[in-house]
Protein backbone atom coordinates (compact mmCIF):
# COMPACT_ATOMS: atom_id res chain seq x y z
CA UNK A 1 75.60 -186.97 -95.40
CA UNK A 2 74.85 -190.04 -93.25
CA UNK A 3 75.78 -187.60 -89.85
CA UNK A 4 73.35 -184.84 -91.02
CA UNK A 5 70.49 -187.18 -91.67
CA UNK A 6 71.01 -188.24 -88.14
CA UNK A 7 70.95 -185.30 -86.75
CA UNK A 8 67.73 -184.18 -88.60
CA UNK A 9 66.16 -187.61 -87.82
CA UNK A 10 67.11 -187.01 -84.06
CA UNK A 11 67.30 -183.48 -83.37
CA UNK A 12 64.38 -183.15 -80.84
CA UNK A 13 66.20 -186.21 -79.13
CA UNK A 14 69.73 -184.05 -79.53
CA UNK A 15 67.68 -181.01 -77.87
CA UNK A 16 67.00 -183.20 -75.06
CA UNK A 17 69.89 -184.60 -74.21
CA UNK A 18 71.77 -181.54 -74.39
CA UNK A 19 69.12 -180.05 -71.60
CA UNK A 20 70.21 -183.07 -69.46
CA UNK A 21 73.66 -182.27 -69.89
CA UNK A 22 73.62 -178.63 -68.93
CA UNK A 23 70.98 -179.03 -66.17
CA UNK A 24 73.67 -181.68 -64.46
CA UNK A 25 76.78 -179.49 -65.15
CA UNK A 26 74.95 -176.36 -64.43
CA UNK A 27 72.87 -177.57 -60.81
CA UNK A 28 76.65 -179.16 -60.14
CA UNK A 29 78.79 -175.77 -60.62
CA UNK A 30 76.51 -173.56 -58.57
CA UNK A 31 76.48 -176.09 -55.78
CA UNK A 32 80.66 -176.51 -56.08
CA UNK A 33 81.40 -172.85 -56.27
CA UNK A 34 79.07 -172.18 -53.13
CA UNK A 35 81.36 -174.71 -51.40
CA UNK A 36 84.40 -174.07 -52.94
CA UNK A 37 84.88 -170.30 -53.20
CA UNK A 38 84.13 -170.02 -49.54
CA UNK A 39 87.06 -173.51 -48.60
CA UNK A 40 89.14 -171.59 -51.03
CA UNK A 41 89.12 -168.02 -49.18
CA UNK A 42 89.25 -169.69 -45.84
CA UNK A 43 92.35 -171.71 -46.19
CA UNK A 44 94.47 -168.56 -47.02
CA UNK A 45 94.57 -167.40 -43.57
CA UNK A 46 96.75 -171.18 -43.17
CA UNK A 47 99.57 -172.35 -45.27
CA UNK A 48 99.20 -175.77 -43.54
CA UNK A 49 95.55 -175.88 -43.69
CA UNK A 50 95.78 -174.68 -47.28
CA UNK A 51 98.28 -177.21 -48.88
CA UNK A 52 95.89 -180.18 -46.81
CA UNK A 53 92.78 -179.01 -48.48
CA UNK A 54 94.36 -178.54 -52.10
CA UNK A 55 96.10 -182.40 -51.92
CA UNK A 56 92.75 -183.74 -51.16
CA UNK A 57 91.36 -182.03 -53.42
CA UNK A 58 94.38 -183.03 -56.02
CA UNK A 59 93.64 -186.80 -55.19
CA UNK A 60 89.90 -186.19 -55.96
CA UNK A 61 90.45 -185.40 -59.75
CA UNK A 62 93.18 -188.28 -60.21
CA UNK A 63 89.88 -190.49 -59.45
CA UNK A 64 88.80 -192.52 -62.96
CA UNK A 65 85.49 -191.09 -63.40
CA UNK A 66 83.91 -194.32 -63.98
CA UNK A 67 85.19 -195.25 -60.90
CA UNK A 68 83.51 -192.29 -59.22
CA UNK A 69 80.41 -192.99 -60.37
CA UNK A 70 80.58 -196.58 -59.79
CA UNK A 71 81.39 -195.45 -56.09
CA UNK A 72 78.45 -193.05 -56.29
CA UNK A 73 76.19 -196.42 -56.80
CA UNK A 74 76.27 -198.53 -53.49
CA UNK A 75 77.07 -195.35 -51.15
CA UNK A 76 73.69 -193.58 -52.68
CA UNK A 77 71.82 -197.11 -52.96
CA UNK A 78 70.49 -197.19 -49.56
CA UNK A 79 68.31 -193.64 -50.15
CA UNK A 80 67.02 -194.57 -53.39
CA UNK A 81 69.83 -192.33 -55.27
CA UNK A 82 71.93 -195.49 -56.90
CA UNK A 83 71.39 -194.17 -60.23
CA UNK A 84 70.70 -191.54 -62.59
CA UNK A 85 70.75 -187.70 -61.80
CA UNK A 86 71.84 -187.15 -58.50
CA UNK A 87 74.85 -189.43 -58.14
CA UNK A 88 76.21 -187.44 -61.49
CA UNK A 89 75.60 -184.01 -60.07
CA UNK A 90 77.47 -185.32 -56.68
CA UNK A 91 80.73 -186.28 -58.83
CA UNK A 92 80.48 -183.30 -61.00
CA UNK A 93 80.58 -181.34 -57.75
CA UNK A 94 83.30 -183.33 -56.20
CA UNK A 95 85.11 -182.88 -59.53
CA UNK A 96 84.28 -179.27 -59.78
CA UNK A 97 86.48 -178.59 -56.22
CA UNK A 98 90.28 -178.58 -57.39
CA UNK A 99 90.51 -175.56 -60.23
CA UNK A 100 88.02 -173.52 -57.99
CA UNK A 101 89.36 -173.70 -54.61
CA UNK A 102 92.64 -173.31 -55.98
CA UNK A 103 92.11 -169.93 -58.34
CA UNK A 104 90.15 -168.77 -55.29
CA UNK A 105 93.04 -169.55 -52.95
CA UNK A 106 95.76 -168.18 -55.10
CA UNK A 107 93.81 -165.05 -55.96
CA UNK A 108 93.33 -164.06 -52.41
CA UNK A 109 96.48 -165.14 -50.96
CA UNK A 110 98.42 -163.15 -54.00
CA UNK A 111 96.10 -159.61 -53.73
CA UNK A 112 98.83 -156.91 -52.96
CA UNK A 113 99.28 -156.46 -49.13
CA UNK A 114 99.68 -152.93 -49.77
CA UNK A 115 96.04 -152.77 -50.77
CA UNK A 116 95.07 -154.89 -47.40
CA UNK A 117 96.89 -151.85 -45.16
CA UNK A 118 95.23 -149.01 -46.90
CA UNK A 119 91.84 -150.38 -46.24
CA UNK A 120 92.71 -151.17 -42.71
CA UNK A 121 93.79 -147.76 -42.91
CA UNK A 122 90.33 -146.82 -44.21
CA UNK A 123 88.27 -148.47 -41.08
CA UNK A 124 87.10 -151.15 -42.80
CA UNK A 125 86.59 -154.39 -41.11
CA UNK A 126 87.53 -157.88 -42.41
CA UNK A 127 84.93 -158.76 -43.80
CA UNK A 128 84.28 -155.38 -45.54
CA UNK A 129 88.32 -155.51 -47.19
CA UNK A 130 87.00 -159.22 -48.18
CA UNK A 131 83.37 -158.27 -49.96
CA UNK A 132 84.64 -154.59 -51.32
CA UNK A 133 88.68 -155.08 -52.21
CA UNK A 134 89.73 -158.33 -52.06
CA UNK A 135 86.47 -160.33 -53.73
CA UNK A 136 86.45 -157.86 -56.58
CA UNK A 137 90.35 -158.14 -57.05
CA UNK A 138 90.17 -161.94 -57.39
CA UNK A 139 86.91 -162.50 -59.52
CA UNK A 140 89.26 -162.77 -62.85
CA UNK A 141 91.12 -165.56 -61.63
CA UNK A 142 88.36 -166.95 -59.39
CA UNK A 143 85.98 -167.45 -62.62
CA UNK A 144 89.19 -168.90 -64.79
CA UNK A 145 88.75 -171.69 -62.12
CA UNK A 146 84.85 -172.05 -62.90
CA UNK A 147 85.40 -172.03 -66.53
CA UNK A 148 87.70 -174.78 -66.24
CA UNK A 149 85.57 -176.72 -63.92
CA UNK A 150 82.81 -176.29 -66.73
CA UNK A 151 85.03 -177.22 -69.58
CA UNK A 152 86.31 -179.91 -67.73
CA UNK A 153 82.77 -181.60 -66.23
CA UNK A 154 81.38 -181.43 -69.40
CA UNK A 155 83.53 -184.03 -70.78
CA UNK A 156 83.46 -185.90 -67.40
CA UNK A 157 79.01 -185.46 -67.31
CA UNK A 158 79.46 -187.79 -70.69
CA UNK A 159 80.64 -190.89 -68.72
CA UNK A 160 77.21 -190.19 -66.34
CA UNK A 161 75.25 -191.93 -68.94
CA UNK A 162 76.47 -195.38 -67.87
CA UNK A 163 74.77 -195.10 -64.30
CA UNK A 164 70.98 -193.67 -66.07
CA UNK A 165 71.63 -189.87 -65.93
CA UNK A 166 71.33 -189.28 -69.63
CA UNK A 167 73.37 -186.76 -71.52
CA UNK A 168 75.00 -186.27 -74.40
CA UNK A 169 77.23 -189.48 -73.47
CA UNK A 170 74.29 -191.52 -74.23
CA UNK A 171 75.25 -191.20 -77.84
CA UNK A 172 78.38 -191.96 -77.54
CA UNK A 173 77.99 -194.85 -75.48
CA UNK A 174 75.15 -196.30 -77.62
CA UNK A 175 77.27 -195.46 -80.47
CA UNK A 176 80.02 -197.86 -79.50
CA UNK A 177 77.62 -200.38 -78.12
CA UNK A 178 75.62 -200.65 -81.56
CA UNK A 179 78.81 -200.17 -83.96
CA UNK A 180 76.92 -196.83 -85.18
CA UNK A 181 79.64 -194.41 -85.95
CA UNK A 182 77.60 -191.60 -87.27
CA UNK A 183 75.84 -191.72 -83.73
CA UNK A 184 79.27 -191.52 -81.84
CA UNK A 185 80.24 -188.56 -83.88
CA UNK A 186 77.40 -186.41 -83.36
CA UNK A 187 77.83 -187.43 -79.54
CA UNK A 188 81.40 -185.98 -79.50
CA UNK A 189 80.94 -183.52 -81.77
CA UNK A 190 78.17 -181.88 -80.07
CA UNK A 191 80.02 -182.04 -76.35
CA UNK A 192 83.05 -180.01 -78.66
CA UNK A 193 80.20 -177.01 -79.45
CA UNK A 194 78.79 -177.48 -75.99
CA UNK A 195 82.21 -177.17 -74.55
CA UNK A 196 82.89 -174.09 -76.88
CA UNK A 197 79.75 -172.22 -75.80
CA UNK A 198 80.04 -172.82 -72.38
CA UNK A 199 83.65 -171.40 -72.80
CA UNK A 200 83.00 -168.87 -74.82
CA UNK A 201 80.28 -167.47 -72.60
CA UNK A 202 82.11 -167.69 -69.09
CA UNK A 203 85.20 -166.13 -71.09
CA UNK A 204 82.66 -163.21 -71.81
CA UNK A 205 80.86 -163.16 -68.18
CA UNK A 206 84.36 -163.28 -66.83
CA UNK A 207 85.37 -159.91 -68.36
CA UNK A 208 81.96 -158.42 -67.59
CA UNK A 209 82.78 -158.99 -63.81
CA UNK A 210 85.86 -157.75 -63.81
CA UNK A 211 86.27 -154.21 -62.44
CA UNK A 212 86.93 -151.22 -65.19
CA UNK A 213 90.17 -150.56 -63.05
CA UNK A 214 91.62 -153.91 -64.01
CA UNK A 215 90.56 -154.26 -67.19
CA UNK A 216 92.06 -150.64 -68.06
CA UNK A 217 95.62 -152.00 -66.88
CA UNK A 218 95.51 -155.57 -68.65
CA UNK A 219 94.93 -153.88 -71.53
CA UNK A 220 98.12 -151.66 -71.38
C-alpha cells in the first residue's frame, strides 16, 4: 500500500522523469544507429578492418558506466557540458555502438552471395544491391541490434542521474541515499515496464519492417 500511495503522491513527478529518460535514450539511439549502421556496413568489405572496429567497440561496453560518465565530466567541462543531459546522451551513444554495428555487420556480411550475383546480373550498381537487396535483407537482424541497444541503455540511462541528467535513476538513487525503499522500488520497477514497452514495441516495428518474403519463410 505504502508503494501505491507513492506513486499517486508522485505521479506527475513519475511522468516527468520517465520523459527524461526516453528523451536521453531516444535522442541517443537515433544518433548511434546513424553512426553505427553506416561503420557496420562499411567494415564488411574488410575482415581486418572489421574485427578492429568490433574489439573497440567490445572494450567500449566492458567500461563501468559510472566510470563513463565520470569521464564524460572533465573532457565536457571545458564547453560548459560537465553535467547533466548531454554527457548522458554521449555515453548512451558510445554504449549504443557494439550490438548495432555488429547485427549490421553480420547481417550484411552473411546475405547469400547468390543474391549479390543475380543483381549484378540485373545492372544494378552497388549502391542500388545495398539500398534495394541487401538493406532490406538485413533490417531483421539490424533492428535486433537496436532493440538491444534500447533494452540495454535504459538500464545504463539510470546511472545518468548521478552527473544531473535526471531520469528514472533519480529514484533509485535518492531511494538509497534517504533509506526510502518504497521510492527505490517504484524506480526499478518502472525502468522493468519501461524496458518492456520499449521491447515490446521495437519487437513489433521490427516485424513491420521486415519484407512479406521473409516473414512468409520464418514462419514455415
Amino acid at each position: 500500500m505504502e508503494i501505491l500511495q507513492f506513486i499517486a503522491d508522485n505521479a506527475r513527478l513519475i511522468g516527468t522523469r520517465t520523459i527524461e529518460h526516453v528523451a536521453i535514450v531516444a535522442v541517443a539511439i537515433g544518433i548511434a544507429i546513424a553512426t553505427a549502421v553506416p561503420i557496420g556496413i562499411a567494415i564488411t568489405r574488410s575482415k581486418g578492418l572489421a574485427d578492429m572496429v568490433l574489439r573497440l567497440a567490445s572494450m567500449m561496453v566492458t567500461v563501468p558506466s559510472i566510470a563513463l560518465f565520470g569521464l564524460m565530466m572533465p573532457l565536457l567541462s571545458p564547453m560548459g557540458h560537465g553535467i547533466g543531459y548531454v554527457p548522458a546522451v554521449i555515453a548512451v551513444i558510445l554504449y549504443s555502438q557494439l550490438p548495432i554495428i555488429r547485427n549490421t555487420y553480420t547481417a550484411i556480411a552473411n546475405i547469400d552471395p547468390g543474391l549479390r550475383e543475380a543483381s549484378q546480373g540485373m545492372g544494378m550498381s552497388s549502391w542500388q544491391r545495398l539500398r534495394q537487396v541487401e538493406i532490406p535483407l538485413a533490417l531483421p537482424v539490424i533492428m535486433a541490434g537496436v532493440r538491444t541497444a534500447v533494452v540495454m541503455n535504459i538500464g545504463v540511462t539510470a546511472i545518468a542521474t548521478y552527473i544531473g541528467a535526471g531520469g528514472l535513476g533519480t529514484f533509485i538513487a535518492r531511494g538509497i541515499s534517504q533509506s526510502h525503499p518504497q521510492q527505490l522500488i517504484v524506480g526499478a520497477l518502472a525502468l522493468s515496464l519501461l524496458a518492456m514497452a520499449a521491447d515490446l514495441l521495437l519487437g513489433w516495428l521490427q516485424w513491420a519492417m521486415t519484407s512479406r518474403g521473409i516473414r512468409t519463410e520464418a514462419a514455415r
